[in-house]
N, C-alpha and C. Protein backbone atom coordinates (compact mmCIF):
# COMPACT_ATOMS: atom_id res chain seq x y z
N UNK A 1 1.24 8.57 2.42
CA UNK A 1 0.52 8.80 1.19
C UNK A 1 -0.52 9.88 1.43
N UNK A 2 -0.71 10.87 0.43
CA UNK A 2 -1.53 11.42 0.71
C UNK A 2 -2.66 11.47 -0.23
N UNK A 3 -3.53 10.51 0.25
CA UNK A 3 -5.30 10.84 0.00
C UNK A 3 -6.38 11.85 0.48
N UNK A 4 -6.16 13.08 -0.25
CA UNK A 4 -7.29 13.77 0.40
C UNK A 4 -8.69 13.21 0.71
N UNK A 5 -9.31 13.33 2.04
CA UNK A 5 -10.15 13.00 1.93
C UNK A 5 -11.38 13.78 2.11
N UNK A 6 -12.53 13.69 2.08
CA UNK A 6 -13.72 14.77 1.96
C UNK A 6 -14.19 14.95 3.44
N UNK A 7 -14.05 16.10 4.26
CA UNK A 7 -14.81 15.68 5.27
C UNK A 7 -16.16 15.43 5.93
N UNK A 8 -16.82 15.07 6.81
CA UNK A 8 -17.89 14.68 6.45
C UNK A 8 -19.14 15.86 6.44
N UNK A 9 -20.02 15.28 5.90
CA UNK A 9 -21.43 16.49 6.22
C UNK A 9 -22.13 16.76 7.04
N UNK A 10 -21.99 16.62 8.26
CA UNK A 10 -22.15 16.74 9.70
C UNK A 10 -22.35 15.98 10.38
N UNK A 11 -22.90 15.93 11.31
CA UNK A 11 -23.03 14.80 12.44
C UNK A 11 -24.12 13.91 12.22
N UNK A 12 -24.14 12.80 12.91
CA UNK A 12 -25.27 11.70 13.21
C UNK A 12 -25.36 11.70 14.44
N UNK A 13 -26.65 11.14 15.08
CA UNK A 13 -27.22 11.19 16.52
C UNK A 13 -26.46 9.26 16.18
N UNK A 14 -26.15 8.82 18.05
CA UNK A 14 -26.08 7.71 17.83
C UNK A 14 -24.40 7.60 17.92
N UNK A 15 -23.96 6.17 18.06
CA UNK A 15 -22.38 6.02 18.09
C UNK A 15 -21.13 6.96 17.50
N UNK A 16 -20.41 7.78 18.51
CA UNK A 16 -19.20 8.70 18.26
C UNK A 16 -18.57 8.86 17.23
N UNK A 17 -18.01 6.79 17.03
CA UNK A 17 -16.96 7.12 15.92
C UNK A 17 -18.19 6.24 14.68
N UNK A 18 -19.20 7.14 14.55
CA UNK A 18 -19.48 5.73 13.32
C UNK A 18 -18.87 5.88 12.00
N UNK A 19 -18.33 6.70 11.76
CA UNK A 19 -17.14 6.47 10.47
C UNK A 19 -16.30 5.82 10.27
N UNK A 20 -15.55 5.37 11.70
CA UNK A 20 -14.55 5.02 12.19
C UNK A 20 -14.86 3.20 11.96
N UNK A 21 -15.82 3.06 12.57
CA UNK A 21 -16.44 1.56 12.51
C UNK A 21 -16.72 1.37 11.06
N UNK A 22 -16.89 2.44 10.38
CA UNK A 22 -17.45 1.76 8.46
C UNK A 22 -15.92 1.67 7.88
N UNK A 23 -15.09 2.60 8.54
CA UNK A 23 -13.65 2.54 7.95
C UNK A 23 -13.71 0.89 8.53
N UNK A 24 -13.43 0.82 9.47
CA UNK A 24 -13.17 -0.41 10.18
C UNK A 24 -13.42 -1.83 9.42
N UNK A 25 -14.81 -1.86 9.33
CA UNK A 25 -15.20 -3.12 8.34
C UNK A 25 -15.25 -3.21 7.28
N UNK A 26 -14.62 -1.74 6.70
CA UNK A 26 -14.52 -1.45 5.24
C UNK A 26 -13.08 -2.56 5.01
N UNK A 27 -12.10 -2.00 5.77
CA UNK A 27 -10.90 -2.36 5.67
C UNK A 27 -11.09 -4.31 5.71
N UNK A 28 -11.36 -4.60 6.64
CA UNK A 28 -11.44 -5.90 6.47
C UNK A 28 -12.27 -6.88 5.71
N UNK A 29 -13.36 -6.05 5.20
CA UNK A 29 -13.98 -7.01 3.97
C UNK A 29 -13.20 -6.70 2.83
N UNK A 30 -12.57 -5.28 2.67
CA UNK A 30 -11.73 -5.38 1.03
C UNK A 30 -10.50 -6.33 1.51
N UNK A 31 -9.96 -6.32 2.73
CA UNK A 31 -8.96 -7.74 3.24
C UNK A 31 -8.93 -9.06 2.86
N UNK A 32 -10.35 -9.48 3.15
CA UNK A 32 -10.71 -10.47 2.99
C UNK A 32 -11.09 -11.15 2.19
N UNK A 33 -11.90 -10.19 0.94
CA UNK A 33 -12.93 -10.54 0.26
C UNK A 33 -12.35 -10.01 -1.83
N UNK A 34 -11.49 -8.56 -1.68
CA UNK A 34 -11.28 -7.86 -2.47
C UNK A 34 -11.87 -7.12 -2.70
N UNK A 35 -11.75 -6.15 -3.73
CA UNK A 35 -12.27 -4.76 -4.60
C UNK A 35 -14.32 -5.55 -4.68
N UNK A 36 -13.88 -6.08 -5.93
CA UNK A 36 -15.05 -6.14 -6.81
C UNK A 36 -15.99 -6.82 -5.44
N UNK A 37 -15.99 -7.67 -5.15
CA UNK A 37 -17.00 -8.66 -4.19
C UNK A 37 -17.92 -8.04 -3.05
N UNK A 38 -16.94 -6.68 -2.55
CA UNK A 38 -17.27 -5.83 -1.47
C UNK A 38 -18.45 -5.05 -1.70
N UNK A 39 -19.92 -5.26 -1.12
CA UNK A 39 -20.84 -4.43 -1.21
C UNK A 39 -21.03 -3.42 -0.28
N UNK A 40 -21.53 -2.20 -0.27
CA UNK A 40 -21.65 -1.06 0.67
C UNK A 40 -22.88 -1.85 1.63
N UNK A 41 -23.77 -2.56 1.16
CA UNK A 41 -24.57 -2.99 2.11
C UNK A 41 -23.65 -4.10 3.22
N UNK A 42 -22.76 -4.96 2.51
CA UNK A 42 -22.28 -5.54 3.46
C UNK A 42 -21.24 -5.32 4.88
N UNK A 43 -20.91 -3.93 3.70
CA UNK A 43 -20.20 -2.93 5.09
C UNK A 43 -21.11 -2.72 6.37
N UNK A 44 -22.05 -1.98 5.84
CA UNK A 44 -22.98 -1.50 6.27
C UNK A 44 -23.28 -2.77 7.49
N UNK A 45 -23.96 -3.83 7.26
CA UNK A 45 -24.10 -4.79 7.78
C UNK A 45 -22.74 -5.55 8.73
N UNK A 46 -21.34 -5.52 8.45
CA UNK A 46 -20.33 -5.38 9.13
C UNK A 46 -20.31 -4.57 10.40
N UNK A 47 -20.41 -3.40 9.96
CA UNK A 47 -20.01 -2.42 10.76
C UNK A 47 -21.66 -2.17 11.61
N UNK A 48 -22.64 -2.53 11.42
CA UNK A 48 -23.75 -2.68 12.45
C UNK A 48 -24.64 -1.34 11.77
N UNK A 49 -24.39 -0.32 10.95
CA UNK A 49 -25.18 0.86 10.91
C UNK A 49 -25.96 0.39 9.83
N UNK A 50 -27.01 1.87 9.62
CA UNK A 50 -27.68 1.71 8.17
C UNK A 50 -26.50 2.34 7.52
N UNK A 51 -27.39 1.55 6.28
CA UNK A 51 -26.80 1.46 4.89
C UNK A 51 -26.22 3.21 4.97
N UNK A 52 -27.54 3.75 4.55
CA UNK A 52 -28.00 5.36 4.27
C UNK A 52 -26.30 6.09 5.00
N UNK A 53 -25.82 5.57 6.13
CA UNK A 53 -24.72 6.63 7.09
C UNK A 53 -23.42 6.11 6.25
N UNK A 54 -23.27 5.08 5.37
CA UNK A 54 -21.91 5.07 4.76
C UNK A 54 -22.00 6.18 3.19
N UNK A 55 -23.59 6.41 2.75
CA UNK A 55 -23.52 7.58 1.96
C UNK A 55 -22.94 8.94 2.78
N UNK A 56 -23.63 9.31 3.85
CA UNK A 56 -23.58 10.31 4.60
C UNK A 56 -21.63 10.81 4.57
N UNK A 57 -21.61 9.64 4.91
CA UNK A 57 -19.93 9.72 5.17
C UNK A 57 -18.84 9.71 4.01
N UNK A 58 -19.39 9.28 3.11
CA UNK A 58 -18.19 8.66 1.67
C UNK A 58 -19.59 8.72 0.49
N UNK A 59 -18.84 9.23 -0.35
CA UNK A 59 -19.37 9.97 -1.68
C UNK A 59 -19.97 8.49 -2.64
N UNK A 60 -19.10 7.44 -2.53
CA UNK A 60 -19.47 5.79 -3.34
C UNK A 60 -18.36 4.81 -2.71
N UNK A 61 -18.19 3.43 -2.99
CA UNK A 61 -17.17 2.58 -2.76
C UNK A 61 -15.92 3.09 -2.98
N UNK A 62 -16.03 3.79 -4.55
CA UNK A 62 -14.04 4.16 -4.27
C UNK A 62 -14.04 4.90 -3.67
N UNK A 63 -14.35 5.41 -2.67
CA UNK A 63 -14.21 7.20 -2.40
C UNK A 63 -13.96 6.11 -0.35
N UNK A 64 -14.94 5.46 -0.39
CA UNK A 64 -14.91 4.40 1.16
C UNK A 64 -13.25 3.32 1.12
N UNK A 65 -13.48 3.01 0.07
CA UNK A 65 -12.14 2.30 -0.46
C UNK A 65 -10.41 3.18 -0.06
N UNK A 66 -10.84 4.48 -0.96
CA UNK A 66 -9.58 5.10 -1.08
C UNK A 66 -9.27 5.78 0.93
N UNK A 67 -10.31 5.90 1.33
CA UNK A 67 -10.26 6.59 2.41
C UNK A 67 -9.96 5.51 3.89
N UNK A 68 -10.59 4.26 3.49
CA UNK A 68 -10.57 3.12 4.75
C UNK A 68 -8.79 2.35 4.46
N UNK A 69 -8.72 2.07 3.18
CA UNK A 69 -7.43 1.44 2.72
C UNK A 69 -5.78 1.99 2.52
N UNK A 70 -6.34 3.19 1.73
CA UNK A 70 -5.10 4.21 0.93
C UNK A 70 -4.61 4.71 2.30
N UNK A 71 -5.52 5.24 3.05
CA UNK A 71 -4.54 5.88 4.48
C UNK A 71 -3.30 5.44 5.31
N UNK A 72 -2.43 4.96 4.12
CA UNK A 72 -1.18 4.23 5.09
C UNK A 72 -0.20 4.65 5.85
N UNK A 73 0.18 4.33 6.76
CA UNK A 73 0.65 4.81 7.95
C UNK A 73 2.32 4.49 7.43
N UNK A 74 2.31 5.25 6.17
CA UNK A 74 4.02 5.74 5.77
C UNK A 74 4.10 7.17 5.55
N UNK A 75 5.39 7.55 5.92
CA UNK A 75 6.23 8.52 5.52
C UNK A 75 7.14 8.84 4.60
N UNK A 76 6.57 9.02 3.22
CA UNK A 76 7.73 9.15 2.07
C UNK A 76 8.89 9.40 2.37
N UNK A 77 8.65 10.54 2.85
CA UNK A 77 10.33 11.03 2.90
C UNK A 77 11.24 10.65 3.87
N UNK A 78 10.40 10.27 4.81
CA UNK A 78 11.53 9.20 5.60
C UNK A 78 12.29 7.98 5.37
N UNK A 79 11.47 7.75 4.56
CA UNK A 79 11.54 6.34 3.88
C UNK A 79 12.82 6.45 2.66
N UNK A 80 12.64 7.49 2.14
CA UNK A 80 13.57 8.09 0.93
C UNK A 80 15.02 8.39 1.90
N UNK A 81 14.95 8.90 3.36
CA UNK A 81 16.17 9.08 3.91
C UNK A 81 16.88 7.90 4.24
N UNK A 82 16.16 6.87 4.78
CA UNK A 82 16.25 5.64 5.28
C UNK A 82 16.92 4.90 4.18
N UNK A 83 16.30 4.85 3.05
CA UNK A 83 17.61 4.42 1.64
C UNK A 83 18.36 4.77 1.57
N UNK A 84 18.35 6.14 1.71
CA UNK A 84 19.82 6.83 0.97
C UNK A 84 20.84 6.31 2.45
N UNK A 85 20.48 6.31 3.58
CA UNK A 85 21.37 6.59 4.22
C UNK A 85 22.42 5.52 4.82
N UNK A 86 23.48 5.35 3.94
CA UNK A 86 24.63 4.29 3.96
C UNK A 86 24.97 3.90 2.64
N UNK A 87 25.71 3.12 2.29
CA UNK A 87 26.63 3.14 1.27
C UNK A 87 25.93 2.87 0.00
N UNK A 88 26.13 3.01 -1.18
CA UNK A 88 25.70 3.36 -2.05
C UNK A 88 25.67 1.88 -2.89
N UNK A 89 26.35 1.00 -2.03
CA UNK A 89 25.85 -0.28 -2.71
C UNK A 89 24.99 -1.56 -1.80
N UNK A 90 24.37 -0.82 -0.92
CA UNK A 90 23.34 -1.40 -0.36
C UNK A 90 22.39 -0.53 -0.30
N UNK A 91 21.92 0.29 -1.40
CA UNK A 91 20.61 0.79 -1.51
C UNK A 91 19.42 -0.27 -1.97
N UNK A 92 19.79 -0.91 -2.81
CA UNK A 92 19.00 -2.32 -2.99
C UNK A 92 18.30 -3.08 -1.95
N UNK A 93 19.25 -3.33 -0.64
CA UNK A 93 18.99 -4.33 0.26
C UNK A 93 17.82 -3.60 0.98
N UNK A 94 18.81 -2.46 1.08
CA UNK A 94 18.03 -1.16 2.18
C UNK A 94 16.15 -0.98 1.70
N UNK A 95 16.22 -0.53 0.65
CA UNK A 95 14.66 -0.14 -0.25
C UNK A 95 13.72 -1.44 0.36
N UNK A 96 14.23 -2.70 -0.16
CA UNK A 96 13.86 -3.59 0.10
C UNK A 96 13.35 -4.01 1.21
N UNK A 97 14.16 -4.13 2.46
CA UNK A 97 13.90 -3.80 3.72
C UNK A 97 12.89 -2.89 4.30
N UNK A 98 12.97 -1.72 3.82
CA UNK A 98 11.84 -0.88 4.81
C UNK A 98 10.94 -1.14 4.30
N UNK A 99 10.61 -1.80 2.93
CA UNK A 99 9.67 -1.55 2.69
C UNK A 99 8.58 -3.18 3.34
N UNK A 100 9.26 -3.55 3.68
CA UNK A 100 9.00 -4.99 4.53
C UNK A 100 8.43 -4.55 5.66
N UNK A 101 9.17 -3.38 6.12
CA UNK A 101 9.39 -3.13 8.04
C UNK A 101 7.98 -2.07 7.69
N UNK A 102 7.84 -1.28 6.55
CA UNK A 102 6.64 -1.00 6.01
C UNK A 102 5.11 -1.57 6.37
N UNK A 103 5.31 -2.49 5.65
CA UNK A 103 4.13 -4.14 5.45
C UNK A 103 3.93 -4.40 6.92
N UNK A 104 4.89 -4.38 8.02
CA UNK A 104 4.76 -5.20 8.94
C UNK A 104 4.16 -4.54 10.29
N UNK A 105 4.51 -3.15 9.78
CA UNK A 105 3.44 -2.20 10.73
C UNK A 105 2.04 -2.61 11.24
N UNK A 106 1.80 -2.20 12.26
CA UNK A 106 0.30 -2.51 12.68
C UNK A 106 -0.66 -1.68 11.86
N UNK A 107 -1.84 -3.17 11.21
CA UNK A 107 -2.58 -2.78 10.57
C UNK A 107 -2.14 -2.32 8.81
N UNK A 108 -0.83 -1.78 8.69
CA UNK A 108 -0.18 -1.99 7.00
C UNK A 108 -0.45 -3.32 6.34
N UNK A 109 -0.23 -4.63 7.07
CA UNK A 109 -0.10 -5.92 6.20
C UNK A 109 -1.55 -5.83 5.48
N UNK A 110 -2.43 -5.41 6.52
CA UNK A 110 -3.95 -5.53 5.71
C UNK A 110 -4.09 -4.87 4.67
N UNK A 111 -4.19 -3.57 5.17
CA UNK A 111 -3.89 -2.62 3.94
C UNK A 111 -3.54 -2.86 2.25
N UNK A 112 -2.07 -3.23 2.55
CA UNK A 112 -1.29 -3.46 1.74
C UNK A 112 -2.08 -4.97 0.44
N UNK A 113 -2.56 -6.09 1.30
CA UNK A 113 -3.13 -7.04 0.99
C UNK A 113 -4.29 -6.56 0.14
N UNK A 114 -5.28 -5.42 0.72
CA UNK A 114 -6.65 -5.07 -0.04
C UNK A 114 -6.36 -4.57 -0.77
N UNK A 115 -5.15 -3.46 -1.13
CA UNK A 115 -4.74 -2.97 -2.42
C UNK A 115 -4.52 -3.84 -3.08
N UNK A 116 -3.66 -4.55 -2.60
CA UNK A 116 -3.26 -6.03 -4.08
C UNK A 116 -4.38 -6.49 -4.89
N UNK A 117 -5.11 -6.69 -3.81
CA UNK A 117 -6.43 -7.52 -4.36
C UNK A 117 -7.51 -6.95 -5.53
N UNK A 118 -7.75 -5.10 -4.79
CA UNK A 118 -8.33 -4.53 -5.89
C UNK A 118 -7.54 -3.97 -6.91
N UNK A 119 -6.45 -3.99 -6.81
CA UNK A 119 -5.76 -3.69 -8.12
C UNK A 119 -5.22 -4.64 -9.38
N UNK A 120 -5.33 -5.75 -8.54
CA UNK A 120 -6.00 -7.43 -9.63
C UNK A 120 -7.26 -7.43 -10.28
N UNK A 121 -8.50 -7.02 -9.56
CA UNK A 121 -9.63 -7.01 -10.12
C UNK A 121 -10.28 -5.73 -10.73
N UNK A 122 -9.51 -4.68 -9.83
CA UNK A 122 -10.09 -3.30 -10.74
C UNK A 122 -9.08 -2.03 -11.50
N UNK A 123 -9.32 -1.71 -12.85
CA UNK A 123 -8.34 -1.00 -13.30
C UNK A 123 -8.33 0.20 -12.54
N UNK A 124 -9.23 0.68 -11.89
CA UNK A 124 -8.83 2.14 -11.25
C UNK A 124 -8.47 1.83 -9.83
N UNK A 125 -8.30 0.93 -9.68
CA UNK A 125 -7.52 0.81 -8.50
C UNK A 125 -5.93 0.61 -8.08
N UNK A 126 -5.18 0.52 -9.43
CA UNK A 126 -4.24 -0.02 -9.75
C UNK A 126 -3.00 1.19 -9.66
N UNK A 127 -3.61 2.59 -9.75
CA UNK A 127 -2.70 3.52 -9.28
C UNK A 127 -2.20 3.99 -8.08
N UNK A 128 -2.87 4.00 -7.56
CA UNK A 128 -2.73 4.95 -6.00
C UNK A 128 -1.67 4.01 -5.61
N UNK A 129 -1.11 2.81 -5.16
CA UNK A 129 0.02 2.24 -4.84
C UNK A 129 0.81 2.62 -5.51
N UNK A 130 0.81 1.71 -6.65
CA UNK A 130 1.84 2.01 -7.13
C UNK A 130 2.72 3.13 -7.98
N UNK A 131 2.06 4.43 -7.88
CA UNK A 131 2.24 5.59 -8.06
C UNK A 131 2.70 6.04 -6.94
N UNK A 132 2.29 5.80 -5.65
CA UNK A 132 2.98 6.19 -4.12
C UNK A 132 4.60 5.95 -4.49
N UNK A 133 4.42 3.98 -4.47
CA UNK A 133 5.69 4.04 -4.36
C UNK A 133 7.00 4.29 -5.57
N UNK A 134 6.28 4.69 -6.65
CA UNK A 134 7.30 4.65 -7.55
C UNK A 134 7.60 6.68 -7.57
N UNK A 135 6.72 7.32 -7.32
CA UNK A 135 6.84 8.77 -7.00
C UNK A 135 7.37 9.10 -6.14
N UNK A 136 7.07 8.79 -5.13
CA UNK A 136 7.13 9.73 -4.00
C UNK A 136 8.43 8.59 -3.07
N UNK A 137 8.68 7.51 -3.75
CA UNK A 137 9.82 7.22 -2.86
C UNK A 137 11.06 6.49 -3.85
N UNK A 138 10.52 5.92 -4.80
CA UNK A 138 11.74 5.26 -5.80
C UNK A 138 12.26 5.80 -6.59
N UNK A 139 11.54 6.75 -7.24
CA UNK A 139 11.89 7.91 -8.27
C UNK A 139 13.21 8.49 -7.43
N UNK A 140 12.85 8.92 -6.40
CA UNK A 140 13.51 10.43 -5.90
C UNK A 140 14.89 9.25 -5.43
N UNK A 141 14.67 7.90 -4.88
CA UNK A 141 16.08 7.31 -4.49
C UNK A 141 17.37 7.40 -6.10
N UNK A 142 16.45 7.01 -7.32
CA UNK A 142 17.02 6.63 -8.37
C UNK A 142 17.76 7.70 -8.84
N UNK A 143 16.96 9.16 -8.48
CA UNK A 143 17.08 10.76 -9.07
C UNK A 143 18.45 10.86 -8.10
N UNK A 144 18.46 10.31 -7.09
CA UNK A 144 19.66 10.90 -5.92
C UNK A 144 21.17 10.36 -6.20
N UNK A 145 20.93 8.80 -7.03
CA UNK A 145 22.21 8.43 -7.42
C UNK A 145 22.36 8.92 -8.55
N UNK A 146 22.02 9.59 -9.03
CA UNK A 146 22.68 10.24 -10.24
C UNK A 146 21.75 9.79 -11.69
N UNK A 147 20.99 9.02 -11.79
CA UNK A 147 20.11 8.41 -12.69
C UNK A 147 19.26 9.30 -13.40
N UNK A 148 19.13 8.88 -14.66
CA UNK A 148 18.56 9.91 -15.73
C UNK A 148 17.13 9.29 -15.92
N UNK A 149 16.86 8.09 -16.08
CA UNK A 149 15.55 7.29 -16.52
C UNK A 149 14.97 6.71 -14.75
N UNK A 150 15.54 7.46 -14.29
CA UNK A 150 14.55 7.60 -13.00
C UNK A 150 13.15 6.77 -13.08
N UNK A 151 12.35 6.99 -13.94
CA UNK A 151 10.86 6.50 -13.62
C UNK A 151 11.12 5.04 -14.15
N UNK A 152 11.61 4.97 -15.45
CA UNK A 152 11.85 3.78 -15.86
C UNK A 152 11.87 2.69 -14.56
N UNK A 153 13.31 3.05 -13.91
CA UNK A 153 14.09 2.44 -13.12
C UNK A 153 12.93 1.97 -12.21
N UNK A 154 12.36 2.93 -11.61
CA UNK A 154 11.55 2.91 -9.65
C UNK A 154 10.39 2.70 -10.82
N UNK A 155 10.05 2.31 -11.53
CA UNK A 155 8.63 1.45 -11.97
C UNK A 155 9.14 -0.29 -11.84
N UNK A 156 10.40 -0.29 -12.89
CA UNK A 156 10.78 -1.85 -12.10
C UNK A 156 10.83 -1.97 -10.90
N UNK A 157 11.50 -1.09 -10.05
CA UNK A 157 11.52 -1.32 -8.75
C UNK A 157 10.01 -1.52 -8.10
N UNK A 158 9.30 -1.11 -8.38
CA UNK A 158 7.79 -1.39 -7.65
C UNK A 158 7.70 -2.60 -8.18
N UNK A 159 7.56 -3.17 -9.50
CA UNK A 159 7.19 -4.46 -9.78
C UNK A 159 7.73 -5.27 -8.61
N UNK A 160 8.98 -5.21 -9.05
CA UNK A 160 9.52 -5.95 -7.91
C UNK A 160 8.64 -6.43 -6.14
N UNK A 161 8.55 -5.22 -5.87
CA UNK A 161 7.85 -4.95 -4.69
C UNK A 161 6.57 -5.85 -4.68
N UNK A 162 6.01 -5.17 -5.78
CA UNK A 162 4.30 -5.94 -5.57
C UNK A 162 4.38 -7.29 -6.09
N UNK A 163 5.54 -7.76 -7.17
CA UNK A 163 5.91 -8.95 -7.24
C UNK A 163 5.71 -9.88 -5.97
N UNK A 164 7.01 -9.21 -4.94
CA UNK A 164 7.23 -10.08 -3.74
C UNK A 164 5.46 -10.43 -2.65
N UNK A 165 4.84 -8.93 -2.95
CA UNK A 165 3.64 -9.05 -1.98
C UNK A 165 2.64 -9.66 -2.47
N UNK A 166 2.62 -9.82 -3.76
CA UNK A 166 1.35 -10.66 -4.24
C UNK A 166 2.09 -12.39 -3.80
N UNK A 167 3.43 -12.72 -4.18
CA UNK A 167 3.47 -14.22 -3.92
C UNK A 167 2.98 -14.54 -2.71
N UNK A 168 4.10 -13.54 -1.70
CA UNK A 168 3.79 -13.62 -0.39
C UNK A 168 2.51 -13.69 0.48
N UNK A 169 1.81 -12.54 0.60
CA UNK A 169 0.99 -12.17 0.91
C UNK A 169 -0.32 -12.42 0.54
N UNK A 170 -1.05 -12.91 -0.75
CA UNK A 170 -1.69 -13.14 -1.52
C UNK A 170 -1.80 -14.88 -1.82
N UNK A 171 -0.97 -15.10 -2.87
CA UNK A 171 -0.54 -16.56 -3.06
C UNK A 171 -0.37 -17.42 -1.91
N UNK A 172 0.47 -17.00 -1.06
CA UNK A 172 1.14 -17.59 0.06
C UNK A 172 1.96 -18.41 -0.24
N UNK A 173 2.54 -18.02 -1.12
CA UNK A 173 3.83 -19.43 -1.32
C UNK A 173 4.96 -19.56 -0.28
N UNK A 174 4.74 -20.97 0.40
CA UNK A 174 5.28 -21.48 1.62
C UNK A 174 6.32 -21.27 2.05
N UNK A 175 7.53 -21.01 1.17
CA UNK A 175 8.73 -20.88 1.61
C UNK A 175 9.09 -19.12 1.42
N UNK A 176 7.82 -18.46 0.74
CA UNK A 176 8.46 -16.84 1.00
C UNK A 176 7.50 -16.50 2.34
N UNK A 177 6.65 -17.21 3.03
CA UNK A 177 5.83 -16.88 3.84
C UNK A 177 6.93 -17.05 4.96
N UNK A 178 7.48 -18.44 5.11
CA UNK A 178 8.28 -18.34 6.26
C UNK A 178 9.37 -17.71 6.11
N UNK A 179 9.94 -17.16 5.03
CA UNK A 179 11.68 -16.35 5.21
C UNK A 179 11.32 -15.18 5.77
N UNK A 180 12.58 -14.73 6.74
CA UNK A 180 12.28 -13.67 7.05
C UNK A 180 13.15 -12.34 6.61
N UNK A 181 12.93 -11.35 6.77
CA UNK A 181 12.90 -10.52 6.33
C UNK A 181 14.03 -9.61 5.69
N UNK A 182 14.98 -10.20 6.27
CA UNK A 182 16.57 -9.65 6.55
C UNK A 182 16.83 -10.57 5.00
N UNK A 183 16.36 -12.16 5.00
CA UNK A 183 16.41 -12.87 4.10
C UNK A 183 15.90 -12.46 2.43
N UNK A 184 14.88 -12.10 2.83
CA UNK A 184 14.21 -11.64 1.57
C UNK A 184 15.23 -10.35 1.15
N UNK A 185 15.30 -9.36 1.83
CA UNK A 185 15.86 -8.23 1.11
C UNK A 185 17.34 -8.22 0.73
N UNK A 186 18.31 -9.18 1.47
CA UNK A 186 19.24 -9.62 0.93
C UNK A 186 19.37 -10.30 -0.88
N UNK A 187 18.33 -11.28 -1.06
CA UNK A 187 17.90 -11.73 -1.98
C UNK A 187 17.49 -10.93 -3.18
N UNK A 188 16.48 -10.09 -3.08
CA UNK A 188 16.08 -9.63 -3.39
C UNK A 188 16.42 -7.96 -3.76
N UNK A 189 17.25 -7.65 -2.71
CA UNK A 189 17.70 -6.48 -3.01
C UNK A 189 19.03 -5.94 -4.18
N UNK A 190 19.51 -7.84 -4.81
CA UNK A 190 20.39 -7.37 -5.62
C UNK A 190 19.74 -6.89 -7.18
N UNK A 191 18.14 -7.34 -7.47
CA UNK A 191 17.53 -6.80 -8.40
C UNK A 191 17.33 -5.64 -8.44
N UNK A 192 17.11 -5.64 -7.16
CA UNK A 192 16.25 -3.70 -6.95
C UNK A 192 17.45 -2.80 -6.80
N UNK A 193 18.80 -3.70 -6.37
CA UNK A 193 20.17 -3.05 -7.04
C UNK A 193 20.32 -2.28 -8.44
N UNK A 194 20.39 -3.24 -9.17
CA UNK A 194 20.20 -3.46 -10.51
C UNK A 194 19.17 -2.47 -11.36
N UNK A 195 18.00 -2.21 -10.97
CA UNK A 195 16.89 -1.34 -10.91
C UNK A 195 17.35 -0.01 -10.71
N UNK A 196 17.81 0.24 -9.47
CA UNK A 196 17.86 1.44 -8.91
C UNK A 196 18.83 1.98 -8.93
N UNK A 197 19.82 1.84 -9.13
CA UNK A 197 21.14 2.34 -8.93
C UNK A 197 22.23 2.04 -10.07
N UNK A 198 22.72 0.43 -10.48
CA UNK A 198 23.52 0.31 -11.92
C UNK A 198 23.50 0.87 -12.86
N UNK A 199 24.54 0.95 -13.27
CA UNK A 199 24.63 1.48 -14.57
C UNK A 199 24.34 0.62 -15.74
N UNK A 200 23.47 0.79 -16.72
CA UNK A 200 22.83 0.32 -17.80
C UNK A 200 23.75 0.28 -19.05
């Protein structure tokens, strides 16, 4: 994904990475806690600095938000090859799948979790996901089989997606927590079949 981010306004005397540490406890109080609940002082207080060095560094909360969270460690277009590549009636299973093997990356599950959370509680938070994945990777799978309503299509297909991660991940409902993964996208991948690829 790409979040530009601002770089900073010069240096501070004092610890190397201290951006690195506000990213740090940024990430795990919007983890933990969500969007709305998260105060810059409590970062601040997380991560051990003054308040004053998370201005220095990040413009307000969304700007700390978009920069500690949004930075996910995917590759669109790999991800777009990784679908396409095998038969044309397991693109469903496939989408489904990486986007699991996605989630399960080090440090993604969190990620992925704090977006959910502020995009439950805040309306401007509600794009940057799911605009990632319906642009820059579902669109272009739907555009490749031949599909005309493309956005239509890879907008269900994200529901889907954030469907599965809010039960999962969020909710915790017991029996999608323990299936694993091969399971889920089997399951699941005959909707995002249906979504992405059938003919209407």
């Amino acid at each position: 994904m790409t979040i530009q981010a601002h770089r900073p306004r010069g240096r501070r005397p004092g610890r190397t990475d201290t951006r690195g540490a506000i990213q740090s406890a940024a990430l795990t109080l919007f983890s933990e806690m969500g969007y709305e609940k998260v105060s810059l002082r409590a970062v601040a207080r997380a991560a051990e600095v003054d308040p004053a060095l998370i201005h220095h560094y990040f413009d307000n909360k969304a700007d700390l938000f978009a920069r500690s969270v949004l930075d996910l460690p995917l590759d669109a277009e790999a991800i777009v090859q990784q679908i396409l590549d095998g038969p044309t009636e397991g693109i469903g299973e496939r989408t489904v799948l990486v986007f699991l093997q996605a989630w399960d990356a080090p440090g993604a599950g969190e990620r992925f979790t704090a977006m959910m959370r502020a995009a439950v509680t805040d309306p401007g938070a509600r794009r940057p996901l799911s605009e990632f994945m319906s642009r820059e990777v579902l669109v272009k799978v739907a555009e490749a089989v031949g599909n005309g309503n493309a956005k239509l299509r890879a907008q269900l297909g994200v529901s889907l997606l954030l469907g599965l991660t809010l039960s999962r991940d969020i909710l915790e409902l017991p029996a999608l927590v323990k299936a694993r993964n091969p399971a889920l996208a089997r399951s699941l991948g005959r909707a995002m079949q249906a979504h992405l690829v059938d003919p209407w």
